[in-house]
C-alpha atoms as a PDB file:
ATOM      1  CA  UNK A   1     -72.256  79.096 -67.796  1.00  0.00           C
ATOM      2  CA  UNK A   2     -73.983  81.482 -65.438  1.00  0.00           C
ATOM      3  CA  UNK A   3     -77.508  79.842 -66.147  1.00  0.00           C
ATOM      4  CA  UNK A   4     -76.582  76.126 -65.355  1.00  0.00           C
ATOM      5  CA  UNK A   5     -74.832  77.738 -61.877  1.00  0.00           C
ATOM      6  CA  UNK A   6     -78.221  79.417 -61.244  1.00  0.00           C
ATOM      7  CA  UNK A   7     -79.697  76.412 -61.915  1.00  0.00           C
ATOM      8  CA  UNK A   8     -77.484  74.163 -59.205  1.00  0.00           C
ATOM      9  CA  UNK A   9     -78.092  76.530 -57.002  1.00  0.00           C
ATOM     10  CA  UNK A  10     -81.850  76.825 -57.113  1.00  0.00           C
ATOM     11  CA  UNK A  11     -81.619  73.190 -57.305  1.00  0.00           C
ATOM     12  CA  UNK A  12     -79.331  72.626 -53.987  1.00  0.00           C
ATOM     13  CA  UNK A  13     -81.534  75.304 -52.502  1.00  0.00           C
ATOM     14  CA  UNK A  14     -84.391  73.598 -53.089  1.00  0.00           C
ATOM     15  CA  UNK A  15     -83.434  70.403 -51.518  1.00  0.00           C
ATOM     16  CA  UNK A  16     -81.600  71.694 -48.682  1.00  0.00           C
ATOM     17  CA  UNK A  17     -84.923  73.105 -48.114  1.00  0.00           C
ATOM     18  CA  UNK A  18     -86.787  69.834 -48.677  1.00  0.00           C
ATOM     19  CA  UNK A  19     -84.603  68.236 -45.634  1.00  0.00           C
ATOM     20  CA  UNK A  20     -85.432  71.014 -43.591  1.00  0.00           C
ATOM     21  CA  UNK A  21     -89.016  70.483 -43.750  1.00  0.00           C
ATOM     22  CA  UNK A  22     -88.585  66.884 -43.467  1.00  0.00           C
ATOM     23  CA  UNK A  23     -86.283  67.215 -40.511  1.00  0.00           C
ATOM     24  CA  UNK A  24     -88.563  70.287 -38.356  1.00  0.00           C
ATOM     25  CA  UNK A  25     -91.803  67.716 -39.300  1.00  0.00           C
ATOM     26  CA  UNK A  26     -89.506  64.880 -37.527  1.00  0.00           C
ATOM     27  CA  UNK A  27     -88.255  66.674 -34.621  1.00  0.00           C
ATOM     28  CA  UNK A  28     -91.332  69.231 -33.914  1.00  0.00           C
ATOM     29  CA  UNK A  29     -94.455  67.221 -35.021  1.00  0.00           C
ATOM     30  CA  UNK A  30     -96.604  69.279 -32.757  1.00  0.00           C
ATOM     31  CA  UNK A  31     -95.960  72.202 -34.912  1.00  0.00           C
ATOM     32  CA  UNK A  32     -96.639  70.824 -37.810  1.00  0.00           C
ATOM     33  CA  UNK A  33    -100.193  69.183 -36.691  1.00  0.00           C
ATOM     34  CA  UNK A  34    -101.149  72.860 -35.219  1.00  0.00           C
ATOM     35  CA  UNK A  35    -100.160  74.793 -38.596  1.00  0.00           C
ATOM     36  CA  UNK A  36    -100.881  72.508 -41.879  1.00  0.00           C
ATOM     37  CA  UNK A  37     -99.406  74.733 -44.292  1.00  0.00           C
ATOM     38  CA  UNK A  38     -95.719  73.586 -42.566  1.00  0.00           C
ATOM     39  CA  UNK A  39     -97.009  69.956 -42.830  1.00  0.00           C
ATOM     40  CA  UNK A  40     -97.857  70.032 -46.272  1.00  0.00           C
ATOM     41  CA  UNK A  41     -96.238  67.757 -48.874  1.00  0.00           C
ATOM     42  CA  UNK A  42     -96.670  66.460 -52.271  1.00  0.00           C
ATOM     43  CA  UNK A  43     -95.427  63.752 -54.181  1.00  0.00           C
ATOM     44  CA  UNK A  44     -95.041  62.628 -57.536  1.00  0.00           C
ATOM     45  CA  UNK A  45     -93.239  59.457 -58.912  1.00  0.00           C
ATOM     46  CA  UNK A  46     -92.514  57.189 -61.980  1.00  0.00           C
ATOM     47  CA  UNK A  47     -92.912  53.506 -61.989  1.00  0.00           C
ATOM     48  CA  UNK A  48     -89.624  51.996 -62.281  1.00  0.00           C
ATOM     49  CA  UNK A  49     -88.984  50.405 -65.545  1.00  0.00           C
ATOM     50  CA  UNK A  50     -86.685  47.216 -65.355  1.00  0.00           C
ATOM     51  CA  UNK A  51     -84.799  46.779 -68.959  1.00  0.00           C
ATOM     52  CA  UNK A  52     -83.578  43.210 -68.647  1.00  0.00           C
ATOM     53  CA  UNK A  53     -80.313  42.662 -70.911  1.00  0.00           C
ATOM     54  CA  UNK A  54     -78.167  39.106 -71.588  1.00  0.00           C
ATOM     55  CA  UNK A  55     -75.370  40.726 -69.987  1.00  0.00           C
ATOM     56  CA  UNK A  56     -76.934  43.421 -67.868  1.00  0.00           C
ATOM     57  CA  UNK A  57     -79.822  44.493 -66.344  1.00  0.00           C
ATOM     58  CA  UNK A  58     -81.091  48.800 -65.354  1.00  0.00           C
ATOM     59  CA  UNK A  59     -83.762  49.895 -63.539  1.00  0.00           C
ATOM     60  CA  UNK A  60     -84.947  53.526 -64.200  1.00  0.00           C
ATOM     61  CA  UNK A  61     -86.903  55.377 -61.835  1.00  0.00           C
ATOM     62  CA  UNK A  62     -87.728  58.447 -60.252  1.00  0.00           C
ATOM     63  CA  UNK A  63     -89.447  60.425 -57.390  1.00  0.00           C
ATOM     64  CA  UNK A  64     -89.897  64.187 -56.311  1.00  0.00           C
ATOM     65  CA  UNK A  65     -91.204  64.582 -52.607  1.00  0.00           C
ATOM     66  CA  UNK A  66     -91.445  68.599 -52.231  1.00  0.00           C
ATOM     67  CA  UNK A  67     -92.703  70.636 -48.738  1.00  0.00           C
ATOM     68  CA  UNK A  68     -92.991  73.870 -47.856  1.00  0.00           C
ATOM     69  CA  UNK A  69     -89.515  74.709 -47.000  1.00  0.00           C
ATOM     70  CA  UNK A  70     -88.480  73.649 -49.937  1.00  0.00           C
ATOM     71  CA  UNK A  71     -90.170  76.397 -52.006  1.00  0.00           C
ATOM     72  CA  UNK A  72     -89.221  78.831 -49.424  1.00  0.00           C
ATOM     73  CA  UNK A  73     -85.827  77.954 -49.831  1.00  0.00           C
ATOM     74  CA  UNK A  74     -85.990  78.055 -53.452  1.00  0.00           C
ATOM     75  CA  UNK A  75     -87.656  81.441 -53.044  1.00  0.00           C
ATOM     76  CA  UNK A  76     -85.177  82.859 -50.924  1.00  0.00           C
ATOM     77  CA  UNK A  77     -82.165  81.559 -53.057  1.00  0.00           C
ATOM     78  CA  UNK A  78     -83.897  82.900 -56.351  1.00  0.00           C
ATOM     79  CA  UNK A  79     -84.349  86.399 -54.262  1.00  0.00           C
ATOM     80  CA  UNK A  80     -80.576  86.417 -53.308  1.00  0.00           C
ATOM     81  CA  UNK A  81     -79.362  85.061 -57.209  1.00  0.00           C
ATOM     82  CA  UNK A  82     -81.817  88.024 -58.528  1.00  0.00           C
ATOM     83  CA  UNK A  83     -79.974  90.574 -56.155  1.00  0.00           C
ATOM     84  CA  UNK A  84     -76.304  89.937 -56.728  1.00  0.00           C
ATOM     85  CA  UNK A  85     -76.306  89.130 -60.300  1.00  0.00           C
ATOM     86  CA  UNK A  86     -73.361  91.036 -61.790  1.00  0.00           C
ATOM     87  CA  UNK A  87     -75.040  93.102 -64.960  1.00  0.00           C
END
């Protein structure tokens, strides 16, 4: 149970970081145009896949924008789970 609350909380820590970086590229684009490695993002994506039904009809898809902050966060929060683990 302690691994799949580790795992949320990398998880939330990584998106909350992912905002971040999208928000501080938003609001402070000089910053980002004067030091790259802030600006820097990556994405990766599946087609959607439309499974037509008689009754029904589902669309599956998915996409995974990352920055940065976002593996800062992640480090920070991975840093802070290693630290006050109970042994």
């Amino acid at each position: 149970m302690i691994g799949i609350y580790r795992f949320f909380i990398l998880l939330l820590s990584f998106l909350c970081g992912s905002a971040l970086g999208e928000i501080l590229q938003i609001l402070l684009p000089d910053i980002a145009r004067s030091y790259p490695p802030l600006a820097f993002t990556a994405s990766w994506s599946f087609a959607p896949i439309a499974v037509n039904l008689a009754v029904c009809s589902f669309t599956f898809g998915a996409s995974i924008t990352v920055n940065t902050l976002s593996f800062l966060g992640a480090g920070i929060s991975a840093i802070i789970l290693l630290f006050t683990a109970k042994k």
